[in-house]
Protein backbone atom coordinates (compact mmCIF):
# COMPACT_ATOMS: atom_id res chain seq x y z
CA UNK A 1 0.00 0.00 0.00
CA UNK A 2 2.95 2.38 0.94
CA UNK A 3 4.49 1.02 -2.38
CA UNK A 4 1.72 2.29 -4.47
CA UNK A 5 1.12 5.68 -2.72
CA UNK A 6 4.92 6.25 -3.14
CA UNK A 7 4.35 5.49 -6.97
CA UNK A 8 1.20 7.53 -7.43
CA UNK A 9 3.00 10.83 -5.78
CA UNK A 10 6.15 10.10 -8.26
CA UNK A 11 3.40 10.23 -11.09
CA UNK A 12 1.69 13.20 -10.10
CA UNK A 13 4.79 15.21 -9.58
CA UNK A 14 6.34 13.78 -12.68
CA UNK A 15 2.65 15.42 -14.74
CA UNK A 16 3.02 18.65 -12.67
CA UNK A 17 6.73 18.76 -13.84
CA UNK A 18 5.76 17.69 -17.12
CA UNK A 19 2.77 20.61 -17.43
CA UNK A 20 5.11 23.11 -16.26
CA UNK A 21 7.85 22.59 -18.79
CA UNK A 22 5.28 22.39 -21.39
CA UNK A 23 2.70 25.11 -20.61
CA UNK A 24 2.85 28.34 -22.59
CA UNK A 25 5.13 30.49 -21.73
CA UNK A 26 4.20 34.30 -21.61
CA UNK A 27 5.27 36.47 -24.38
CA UNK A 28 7.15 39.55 -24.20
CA UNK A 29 4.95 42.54 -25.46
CA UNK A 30 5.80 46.11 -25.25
CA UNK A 31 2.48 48.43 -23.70
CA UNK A 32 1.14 51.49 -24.38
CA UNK A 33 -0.05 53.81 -21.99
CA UNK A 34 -3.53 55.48 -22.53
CA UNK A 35 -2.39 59.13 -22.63
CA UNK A 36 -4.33 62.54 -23.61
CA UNK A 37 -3.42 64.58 -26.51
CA UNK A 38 -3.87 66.21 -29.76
CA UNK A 39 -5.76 64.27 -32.77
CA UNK A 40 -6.28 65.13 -35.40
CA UNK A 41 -7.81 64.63 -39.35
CA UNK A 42 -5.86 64.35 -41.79
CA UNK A 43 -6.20 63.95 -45.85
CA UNK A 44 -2.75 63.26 -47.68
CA UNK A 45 -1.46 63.47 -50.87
CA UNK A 46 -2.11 60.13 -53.07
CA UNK A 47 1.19 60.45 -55.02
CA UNK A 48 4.11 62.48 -54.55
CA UNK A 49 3.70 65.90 -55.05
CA UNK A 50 5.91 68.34 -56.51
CA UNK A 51 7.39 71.74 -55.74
CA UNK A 52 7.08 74.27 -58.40
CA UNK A 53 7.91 77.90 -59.14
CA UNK A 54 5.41 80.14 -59.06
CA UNK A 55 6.78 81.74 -62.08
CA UNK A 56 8.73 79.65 -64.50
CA UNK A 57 8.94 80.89 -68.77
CA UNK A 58 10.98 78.64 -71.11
CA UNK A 59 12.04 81.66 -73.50
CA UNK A 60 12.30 81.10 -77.03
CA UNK A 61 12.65 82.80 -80.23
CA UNK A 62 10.04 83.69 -82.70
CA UNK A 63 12.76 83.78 -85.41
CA UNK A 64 15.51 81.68 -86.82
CA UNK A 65 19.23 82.79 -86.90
CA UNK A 66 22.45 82.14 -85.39
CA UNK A 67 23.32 82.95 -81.99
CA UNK A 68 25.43 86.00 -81.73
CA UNK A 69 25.73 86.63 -78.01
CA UNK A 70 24.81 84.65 -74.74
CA UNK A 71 25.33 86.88 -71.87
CA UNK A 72 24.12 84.45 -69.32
CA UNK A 73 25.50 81.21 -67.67
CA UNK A 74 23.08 78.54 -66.14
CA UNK A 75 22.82 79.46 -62.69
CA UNK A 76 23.16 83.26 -62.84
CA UNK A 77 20.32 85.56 -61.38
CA UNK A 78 19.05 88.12 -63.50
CA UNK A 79 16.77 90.76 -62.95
CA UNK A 80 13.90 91.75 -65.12
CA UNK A 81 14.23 93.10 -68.54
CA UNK A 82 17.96 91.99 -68.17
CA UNK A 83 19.36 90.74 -71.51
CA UNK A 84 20.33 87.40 -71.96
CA UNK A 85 20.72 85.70 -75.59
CA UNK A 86 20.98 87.78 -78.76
CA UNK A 87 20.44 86.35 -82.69
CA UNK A 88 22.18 87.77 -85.53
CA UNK A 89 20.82 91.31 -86.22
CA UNK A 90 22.62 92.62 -89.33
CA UNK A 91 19.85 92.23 -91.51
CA UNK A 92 17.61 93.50 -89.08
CA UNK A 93 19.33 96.45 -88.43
CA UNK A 94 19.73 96.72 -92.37
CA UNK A 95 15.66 96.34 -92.96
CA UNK A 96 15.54 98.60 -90.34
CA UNK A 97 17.41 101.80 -91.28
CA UNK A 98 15.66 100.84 -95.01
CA UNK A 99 12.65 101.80 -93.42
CA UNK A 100 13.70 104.46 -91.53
CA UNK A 101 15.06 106.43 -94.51
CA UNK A 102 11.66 105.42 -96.44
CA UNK A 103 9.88 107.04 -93.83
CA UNK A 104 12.21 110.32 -94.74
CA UNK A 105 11.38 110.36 -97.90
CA UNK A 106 7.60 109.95 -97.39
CA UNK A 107 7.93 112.83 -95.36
CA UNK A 108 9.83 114.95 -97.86
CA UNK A 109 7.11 114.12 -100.35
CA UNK A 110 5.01 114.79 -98.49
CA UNK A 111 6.42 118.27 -97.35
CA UNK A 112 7.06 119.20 -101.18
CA UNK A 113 3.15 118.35 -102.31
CA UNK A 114 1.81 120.32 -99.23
CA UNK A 115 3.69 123.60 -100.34
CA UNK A 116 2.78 122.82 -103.93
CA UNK A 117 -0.74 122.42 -102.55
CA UNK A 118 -0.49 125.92 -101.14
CA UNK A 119 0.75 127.48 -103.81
CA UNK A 120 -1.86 126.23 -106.02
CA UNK A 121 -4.44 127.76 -103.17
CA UNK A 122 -2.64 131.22 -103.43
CA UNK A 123 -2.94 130.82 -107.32
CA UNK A 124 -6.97 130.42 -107.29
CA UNK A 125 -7.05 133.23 -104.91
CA UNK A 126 -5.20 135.11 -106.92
CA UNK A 127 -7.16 134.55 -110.32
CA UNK A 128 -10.96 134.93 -108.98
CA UNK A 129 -9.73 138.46 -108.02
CA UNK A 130 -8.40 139.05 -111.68
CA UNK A 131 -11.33 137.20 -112.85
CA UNK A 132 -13.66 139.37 -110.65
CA UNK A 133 -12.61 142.65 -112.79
CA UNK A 134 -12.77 141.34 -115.46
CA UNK A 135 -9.45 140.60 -115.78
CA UNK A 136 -8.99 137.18 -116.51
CA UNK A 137 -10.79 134.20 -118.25
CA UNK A 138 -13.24 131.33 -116.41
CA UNK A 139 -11.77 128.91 -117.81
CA UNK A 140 -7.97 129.53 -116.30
CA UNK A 141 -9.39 129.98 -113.32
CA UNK A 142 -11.48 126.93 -113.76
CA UNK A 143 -8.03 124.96 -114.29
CA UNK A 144 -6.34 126.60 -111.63
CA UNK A 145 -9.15 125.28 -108.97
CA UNK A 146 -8.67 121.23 -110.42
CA UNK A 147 -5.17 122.02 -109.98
CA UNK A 148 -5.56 123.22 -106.25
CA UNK A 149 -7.94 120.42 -105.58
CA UNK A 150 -5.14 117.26 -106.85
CA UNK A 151 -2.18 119.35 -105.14
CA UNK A 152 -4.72 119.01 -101.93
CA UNK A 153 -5.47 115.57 -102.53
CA UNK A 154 -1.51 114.55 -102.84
CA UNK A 155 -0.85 116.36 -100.05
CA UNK A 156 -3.14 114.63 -97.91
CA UNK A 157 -2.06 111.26 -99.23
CA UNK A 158 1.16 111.71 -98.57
CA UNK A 159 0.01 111.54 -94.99
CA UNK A 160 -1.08 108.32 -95.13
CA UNK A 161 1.89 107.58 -96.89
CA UNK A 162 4.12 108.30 -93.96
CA UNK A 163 1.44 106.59 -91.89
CA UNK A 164 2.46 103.88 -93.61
CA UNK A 165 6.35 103.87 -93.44
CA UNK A 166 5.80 104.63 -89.60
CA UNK A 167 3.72 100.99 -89.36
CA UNK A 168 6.12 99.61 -91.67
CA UNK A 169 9.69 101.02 -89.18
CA UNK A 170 7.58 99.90 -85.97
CA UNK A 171 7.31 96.43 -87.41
CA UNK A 172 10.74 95.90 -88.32
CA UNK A 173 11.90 97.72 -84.87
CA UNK A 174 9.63 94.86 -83.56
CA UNK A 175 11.36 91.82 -85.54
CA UNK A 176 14.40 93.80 -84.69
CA UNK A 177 13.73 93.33 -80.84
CA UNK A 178 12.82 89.43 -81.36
CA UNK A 179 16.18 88.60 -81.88
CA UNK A 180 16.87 90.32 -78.15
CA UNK A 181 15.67 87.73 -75.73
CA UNK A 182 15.06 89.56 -71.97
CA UNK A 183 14.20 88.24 -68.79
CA UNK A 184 9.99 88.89 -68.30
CA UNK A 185 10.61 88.72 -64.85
CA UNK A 186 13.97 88.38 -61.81
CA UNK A 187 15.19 85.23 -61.18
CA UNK A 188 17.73 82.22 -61.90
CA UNK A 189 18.86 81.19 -64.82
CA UNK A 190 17.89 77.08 -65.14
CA UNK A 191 18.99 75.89 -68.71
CA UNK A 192 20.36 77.69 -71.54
CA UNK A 193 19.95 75.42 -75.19
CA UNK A 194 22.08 77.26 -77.36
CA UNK A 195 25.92 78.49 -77.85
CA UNK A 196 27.15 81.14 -79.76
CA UNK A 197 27.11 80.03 -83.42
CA UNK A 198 24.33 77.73 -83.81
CA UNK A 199 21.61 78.33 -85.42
CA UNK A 200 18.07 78.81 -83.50
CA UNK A 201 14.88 77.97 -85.15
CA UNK A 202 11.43 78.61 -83.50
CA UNK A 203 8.87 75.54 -83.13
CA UNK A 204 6.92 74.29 -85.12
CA UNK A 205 3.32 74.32 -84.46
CA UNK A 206 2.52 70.88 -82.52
CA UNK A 207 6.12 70.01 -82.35
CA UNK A 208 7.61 71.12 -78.87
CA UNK A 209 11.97 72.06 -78.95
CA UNK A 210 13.68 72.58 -75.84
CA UNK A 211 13.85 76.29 -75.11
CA UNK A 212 16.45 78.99 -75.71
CA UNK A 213 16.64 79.87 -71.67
CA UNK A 214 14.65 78.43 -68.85
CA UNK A 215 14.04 80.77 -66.56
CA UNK A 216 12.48 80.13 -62.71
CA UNK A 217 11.56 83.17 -60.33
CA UNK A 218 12.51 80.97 -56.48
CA UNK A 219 11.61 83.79 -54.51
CA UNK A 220 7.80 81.79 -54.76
CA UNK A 221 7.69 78.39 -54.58
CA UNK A 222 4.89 76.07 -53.68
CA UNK A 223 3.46 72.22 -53.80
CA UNK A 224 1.33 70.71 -56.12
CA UNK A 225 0.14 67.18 -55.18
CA UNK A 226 -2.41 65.12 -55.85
CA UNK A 227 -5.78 64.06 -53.42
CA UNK A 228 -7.61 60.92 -54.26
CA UNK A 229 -11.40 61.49 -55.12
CA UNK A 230 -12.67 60.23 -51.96
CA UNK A 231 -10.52 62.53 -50.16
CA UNK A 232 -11.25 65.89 -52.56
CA UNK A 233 -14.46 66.85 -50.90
CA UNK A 234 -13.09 67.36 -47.39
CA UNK A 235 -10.48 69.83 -48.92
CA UNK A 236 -11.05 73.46 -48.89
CA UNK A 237 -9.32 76.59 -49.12
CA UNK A 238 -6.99 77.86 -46.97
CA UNK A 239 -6.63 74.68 -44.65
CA UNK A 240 -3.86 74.35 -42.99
CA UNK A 241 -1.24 72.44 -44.49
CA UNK A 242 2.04 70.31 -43.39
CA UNK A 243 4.41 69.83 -45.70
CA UNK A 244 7.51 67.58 -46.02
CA UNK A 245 10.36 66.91 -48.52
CA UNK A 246 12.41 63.79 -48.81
CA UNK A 247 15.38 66.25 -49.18
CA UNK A 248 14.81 67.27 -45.03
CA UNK A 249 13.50 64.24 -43.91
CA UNK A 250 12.31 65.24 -40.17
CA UNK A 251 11.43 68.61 -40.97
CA UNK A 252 7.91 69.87 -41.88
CA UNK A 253 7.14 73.41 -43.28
CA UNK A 254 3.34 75.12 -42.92
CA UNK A 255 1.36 75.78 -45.71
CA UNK A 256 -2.01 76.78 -46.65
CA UNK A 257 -4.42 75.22 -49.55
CA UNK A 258 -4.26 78.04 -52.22
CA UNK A 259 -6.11 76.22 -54.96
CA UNK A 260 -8.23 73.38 -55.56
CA UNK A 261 -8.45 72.07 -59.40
CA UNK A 262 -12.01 72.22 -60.94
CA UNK A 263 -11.75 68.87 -62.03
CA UNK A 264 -10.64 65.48 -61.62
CA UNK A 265 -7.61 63.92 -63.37
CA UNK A 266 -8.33 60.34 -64.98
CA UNK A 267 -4.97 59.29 -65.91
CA UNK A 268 -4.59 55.75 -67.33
CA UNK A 269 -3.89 52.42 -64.98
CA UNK A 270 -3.97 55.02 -62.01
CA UNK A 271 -6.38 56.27 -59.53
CA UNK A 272 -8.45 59.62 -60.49
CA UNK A 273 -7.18 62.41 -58.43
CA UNK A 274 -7.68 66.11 -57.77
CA UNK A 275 -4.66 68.80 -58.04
CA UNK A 276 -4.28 70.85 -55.35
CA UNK A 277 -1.62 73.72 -54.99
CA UNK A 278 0.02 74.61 -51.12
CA UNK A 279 1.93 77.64 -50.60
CA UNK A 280 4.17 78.15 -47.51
CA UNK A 281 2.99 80.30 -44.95
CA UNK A 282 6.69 81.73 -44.31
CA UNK A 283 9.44 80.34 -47.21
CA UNK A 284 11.68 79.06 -45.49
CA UNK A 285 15.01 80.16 -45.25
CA UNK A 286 16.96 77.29 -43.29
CA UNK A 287 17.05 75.11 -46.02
CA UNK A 288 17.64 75.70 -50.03
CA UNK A 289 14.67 74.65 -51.90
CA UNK A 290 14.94 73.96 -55.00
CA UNK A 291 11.76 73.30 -58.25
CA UNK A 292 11.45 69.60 -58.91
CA UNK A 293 11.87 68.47 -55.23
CA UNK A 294 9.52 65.34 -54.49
CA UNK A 295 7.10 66.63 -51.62
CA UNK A 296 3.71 65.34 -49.68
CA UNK A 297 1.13 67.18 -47.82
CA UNK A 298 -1.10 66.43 -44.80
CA UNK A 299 -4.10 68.75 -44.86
CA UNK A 300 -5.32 69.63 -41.51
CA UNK A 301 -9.12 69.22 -42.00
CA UNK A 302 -10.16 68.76 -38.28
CA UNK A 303 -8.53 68.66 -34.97
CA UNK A 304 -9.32 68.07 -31.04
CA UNK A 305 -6.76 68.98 -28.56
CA UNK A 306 -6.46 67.01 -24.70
CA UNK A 307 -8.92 64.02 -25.52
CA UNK A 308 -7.83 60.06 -24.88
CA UNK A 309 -5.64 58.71 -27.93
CA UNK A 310 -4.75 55.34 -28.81
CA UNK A 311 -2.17 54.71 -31.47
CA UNK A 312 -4.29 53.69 -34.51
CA UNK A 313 -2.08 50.36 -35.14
CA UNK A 314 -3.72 49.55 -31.80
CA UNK A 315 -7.33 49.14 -33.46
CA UNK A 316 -8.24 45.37 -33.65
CA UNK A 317 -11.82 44.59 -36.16
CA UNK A 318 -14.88 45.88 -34.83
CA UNK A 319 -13.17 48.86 -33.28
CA UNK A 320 -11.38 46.26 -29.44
CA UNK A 321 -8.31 46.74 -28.72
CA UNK A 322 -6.26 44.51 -26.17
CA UNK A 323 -5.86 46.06 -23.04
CA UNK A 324 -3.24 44.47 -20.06
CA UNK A 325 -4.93 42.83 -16.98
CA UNK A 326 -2.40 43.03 -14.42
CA UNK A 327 -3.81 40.92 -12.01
CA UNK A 328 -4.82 37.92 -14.32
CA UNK A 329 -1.39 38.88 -16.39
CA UNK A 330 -3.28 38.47 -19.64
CA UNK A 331 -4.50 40.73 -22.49
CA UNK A 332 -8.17 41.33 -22.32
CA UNK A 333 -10.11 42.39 -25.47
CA UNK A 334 -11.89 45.74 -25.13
CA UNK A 335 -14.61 47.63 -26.95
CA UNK A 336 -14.26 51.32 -27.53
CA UNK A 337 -15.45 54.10 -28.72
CA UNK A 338 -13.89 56.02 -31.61
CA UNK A 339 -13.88 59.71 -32.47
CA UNK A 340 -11.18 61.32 -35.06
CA UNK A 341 -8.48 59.42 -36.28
CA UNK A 342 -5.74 59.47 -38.62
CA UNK A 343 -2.42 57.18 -39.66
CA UNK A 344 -0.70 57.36 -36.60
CA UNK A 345 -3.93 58.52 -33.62
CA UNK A 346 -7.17 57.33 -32.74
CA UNK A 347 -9.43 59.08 -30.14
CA UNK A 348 -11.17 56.64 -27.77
CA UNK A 349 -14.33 58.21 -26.06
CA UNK A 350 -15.15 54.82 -24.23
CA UNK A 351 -13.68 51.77 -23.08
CA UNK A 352 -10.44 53.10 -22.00
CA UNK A 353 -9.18 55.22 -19.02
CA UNK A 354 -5.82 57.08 -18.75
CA UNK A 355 -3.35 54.99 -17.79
CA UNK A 356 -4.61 51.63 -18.61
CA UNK A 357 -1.85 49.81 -20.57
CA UNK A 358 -2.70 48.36 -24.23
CA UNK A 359 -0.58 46.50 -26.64
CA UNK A 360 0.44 49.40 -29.03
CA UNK A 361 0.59 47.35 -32.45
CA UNK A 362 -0.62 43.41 -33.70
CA UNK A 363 2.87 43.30 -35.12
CA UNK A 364 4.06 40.57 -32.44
CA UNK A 365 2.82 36.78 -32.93
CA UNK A 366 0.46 34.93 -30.98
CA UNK A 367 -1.06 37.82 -29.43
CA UNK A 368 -4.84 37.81 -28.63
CA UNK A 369 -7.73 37.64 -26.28
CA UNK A 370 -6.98 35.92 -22.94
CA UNK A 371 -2.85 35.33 -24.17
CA UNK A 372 -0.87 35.51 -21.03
CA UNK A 373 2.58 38.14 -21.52
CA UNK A 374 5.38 39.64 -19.73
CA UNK A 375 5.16 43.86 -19.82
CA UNK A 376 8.45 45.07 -21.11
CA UNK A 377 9.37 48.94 -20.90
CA UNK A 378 7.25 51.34 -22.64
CA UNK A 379 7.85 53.12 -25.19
CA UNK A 380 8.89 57.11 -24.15
C-alpha cells in the first residue's frame, strides 16, 4: 500500500513537472499607456507631389538665326528686362534703317506736295480776283481750282503715306527686338539650349523644342500634389497644411491650400485624383529649396486637442483593442469608442481610461484575447 502511494506521488509530480515545462510560456509585449493629446484629421497626398515655381517661362525665339551673343550662364540671377541671348541682327538692323530712310522720304514728299498744294491755293485766290474785274478768263481759273484740288489731294495722301512707313519702321523695330531675348521677370537662370554660333529655329506648331533659356523666379515656390477622389471633398481653401520633402526628412514646413483644381484627373492604370496647390505660410530660409523636389502634404481638415488617444495600429476589427490585466497577467479584449483618427492617432471616447496599458501594435505573434505576456518597458 505504501508502495503504491509512493508510486502515485512520483506520477503526479512527474505530470506537474511535465505541465510546467510544457505550458505556454508568456510572451514579451511592449504596452502602451492610454495618454491625452492632440488628434487630429488628416487627408494626404495620393502620389508624390511636386514643388514648383510660381513663375517659370521657357524663353524662345520667334525667329531663326544664329546665336550671336549669350550673356548668361546657367545658374546666374538676373533681374527683369535683363538681356540674356541675342540672334544675328545685321539684316535686321539693315531692314531697319531701309525703313527708316523710307519714312524720310515719305515725309519729304510729303512736305514738297503740301507747299505745292499751297501754292496752287494762293494761285486760285489770286485769279478769282483778276477774274472778278474782269481781268482774266473762267476757264484759267477753272483749271487753276482742279489744280488746287489734286495738289490738296496729294498732299493729304502723302500723310497716309508716312502713316504707312511709320507701321512699316515699328514692325521691323519689332522683328528687330525678337532677336533680343530679356528676362519677363527676376530670377535664376535654369537651362540655356544654345551656344554662340548655332543656329536657332522657333517651333513648329505641334512640335515642342527645348527652349532657348529656362528661366524660374525661387523667390515663390509652392506644392502641387495630388488628393484621391474620396478625399477631394473634405479639402477646402486655406486649410492648414504640413508639408515635407524627402530632401529634409524630419522637418515639416506650414502651408495653406491656395487652390483646388475644378476637375478630376483620370490618368490611365492610375487612380483619379484632384490637383491641389500649397503655398508656404513663411518660405523658409533654413534650407535651399529647390523646383522639382519630391514633396507630400497632410491637410489639416479637423482637430481636437487634450482628448484620450490610442495609437491607430492599436485598433483590432470591430473597433477592441487589447488592453493588459495586471492581475490575471493576460491581455483582455476591449470595446471602444472612436472619435477622429488618422495614420498614426485614434481618439477613444469609451472603453479606455488614462493609464490603462494596451498593446500598441498586432505586429508581435500569438497575441490575442486571454494570451498571457510579460510587460516590457514602454515606449517614451
Amino acid at each position: 500500500m505504501r508502495k503504491w502511494l509512493i508510486g502515485t506521488v512520483l506520477i503526479l509530480a512527474l505530470g506537474v513537472l511535465l505541465w510546467w515545462w510544457q505550458r505556454p510560456q508568456p510572451l514579451p509585449v511592449t504596452l502602451w499607456p492610454v495618454e491625452r493629446g492632440p488628434v487630429e484629421t488628416l487627408v494626404a497626398n495620393s502620389r508624390a507631389g511636386t514643388l514648383k515655381a510660381c513663375r517659370r517661362s521657357q524663353l524662345s525665339f520667334k525667329l531663326g538665326a544664329p546665336v550671336s551673343a549669350r550673356l548668361v550662364n546657367e545658374g546666374d540671377r538676373v533681374v527683369a528686362d535683363q538681356l540674356l541671348m541675342q540672334l544675328r541682327q545685321d539684316d535686321l538692323q539693315a531692314r531697319l534703317a531701309e525703313a527708316e530712310a523710307r519714312l524720310q522720304v515719305q515725309r519729304n514728299a510729303r512736305e514738297q506736295r503740301c507747299t505745292q498744294a499751297a501754292l496752287d491755293r494762293r494761285e486760285v485766290q489770286r485769279l478769282s480776283q483778276l477774274a472778278a474785274r474782269q481781268l482774266a478768263a473762267a476757264q484759267r481759273l477753272d483749271q487753276a481750282e482742279n489744280q488746287a484740288r489734286q495738289a490738296q489731294l496729294q498732299c493729304e495722301a502723302g500723310a497716309v503715306q508716312i502713316r504707312e512707313a511709320e507701321a512699316t519702321l515699328a514692325l521691323q523695330r519689332v522683328l528687330l527686338d525678337q532677336a533680343s531675348l530679356r528676362a519677363p521677370f527676376a530670377g535664376i537662370v535654369a537651362e540655356i539650349n544654345g551656344e554662340v554660333g548655332e543656329f536657332v529655329t522657333p517651333s513648329p506648331p505641334g512640335i515642342p523644342t527645348p527652349p532657348a533659356v529656362d528661366l524660374i523666379d525661387d523667390s515663390c515656390l509652392y506644392v502641387e500634389a495630388p488628393i484621391d477622389e474620396v478625399d477631394a471633398a473634405r479639402v477646402r481653401l486655406d486649410l492648414p497644411v504640413r508639408i515635407s520633402l524627402d530632401a529634409f526628412r524630419g522637418q515639416s514646413f506650414a502651408g495653406t491650400v491656395t487652390r483646388i483644381a475644378p476637375f478630376v484627373r483620370d490618368l490611365e492604370k492610375q487612380a483619379r485624383t484632384v490637383d491641389i496647390e500649397v503655398h508656404f505660410v513663411e518660405p523658409p530660409t533654413a534650407v535651399v529649396l529647390l523646383t522639382g523636389y519630391s514633396a507630400d502634404v497632410e491637410i489639416l481638415v479637423e482637430q481636437r486637442e487634450d482628448v484620450l488617444r490610442v495609437p491607430s495600429e492599436s485598433l483590432l476589427e470591430g473597433r477592441q483593442v487589447l488592453r493588459y490585466d495586471a492581475e490575471a497577467g493576460v491581455l483582455r479584449a476591449v470595446a471602444v469608442d472612436t472619435g477622429l483618427a488618422n495614420w498614426r492617432w485614434t481618439e477613444v471616447r469609451t472603453g479606455l481610461a488614462e493609464g490603462e496599458r494596451i498593446l500598441p501594435s498586432l505586429e508581435p505573434e500569438g497575441v490575442a484575447d486571454g494570451v498571457a505576456v510579460t510587460p516590457m518597458e514602454s515606449p517614451p
